[in-house]
Protein backbone atom coordinates (compact mmCIF):
# COMPACT_ATOMS: atom_id res chain seq x y z
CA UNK A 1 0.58 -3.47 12.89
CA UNK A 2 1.63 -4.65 9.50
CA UNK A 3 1.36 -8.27 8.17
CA UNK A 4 3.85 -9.67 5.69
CA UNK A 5 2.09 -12.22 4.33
CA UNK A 6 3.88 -15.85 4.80
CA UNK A 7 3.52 -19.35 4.61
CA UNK A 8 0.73 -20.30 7.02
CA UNK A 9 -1.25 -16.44 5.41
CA UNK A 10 -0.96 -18.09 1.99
CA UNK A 11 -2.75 -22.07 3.52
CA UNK A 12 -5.20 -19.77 4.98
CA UNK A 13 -5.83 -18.06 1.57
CA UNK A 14 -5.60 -20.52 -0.63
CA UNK A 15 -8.21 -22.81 1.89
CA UNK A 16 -10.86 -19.89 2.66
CA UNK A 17 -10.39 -17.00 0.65
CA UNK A 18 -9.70 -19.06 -3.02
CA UNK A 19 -6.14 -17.30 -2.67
CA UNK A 20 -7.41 -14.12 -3.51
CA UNK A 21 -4.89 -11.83 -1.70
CA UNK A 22 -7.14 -8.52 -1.98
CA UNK A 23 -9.83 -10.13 0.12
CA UNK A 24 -7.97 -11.66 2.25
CA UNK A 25 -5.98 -8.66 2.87
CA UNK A 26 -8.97 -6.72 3.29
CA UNK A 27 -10.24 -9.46 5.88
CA UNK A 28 -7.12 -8.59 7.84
CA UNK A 29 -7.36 -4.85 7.74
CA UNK A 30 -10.97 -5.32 9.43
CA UNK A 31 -9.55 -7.42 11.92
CA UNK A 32 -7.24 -4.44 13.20
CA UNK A 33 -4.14 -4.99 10.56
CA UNK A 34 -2.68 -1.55 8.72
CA UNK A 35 -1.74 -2.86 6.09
CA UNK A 36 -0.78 -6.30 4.66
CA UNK A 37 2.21 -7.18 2.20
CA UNK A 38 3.68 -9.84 0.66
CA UNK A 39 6.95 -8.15 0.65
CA UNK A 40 8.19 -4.45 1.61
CA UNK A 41 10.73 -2.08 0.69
CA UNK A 42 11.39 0.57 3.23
CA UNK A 43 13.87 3.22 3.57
CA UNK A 44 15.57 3.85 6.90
CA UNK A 45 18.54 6.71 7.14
CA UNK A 46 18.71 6.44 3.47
CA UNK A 47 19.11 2.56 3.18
CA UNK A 48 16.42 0.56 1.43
CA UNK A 49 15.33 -3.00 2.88
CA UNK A 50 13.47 -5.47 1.50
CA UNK A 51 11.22 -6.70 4.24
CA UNK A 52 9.97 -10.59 3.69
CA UNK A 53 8.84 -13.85 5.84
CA UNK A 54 9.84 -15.73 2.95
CA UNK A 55 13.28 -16.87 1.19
CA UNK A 56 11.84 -17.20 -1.78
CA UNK A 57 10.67 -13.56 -2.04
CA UNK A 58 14.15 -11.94 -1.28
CA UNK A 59 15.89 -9.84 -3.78
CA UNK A 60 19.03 -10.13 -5.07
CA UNK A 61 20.28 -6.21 -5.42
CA UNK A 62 18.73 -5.50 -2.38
CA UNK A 63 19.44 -6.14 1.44
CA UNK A 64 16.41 -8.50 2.94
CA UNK A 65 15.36 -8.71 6.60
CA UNK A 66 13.94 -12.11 6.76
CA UNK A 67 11.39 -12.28 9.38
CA UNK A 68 9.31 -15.41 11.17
């Protein structure tokens, strides 16, 4: 399972992990997570996505798959 990080991951960052993302990423990898992203670009039959929870992190030259 992979995380993109979102709006309630960044309260819970900010409140116990002094919104360091690389420990609290690597908080969530020990708690079974693959890997964890604030955004993603994947390719799929030769289309690139932008993956994100978050409006604000969408990219303008890209397709996004908003996700909540």
């Amino acid at each position: 399972m992979v995380l993109i990080v979102g709006n309630n991951e960044e309260r819970i960052m900010k409140k116990y992990f002094n919104n360091k993302f690389d420990e609290f990423a690597l908080y969530c990898k020990l708690q079974g997570m693959k890997e964890v992203y604030k955004s993603l670009i994947v390719e799929v039959a030769g289309h690139k996505f932008n993956l994100v929870h978050k409006i604000s992190k969408c990219k303008k030259n890209m397709l996004n798959l908003f996700g909540h």
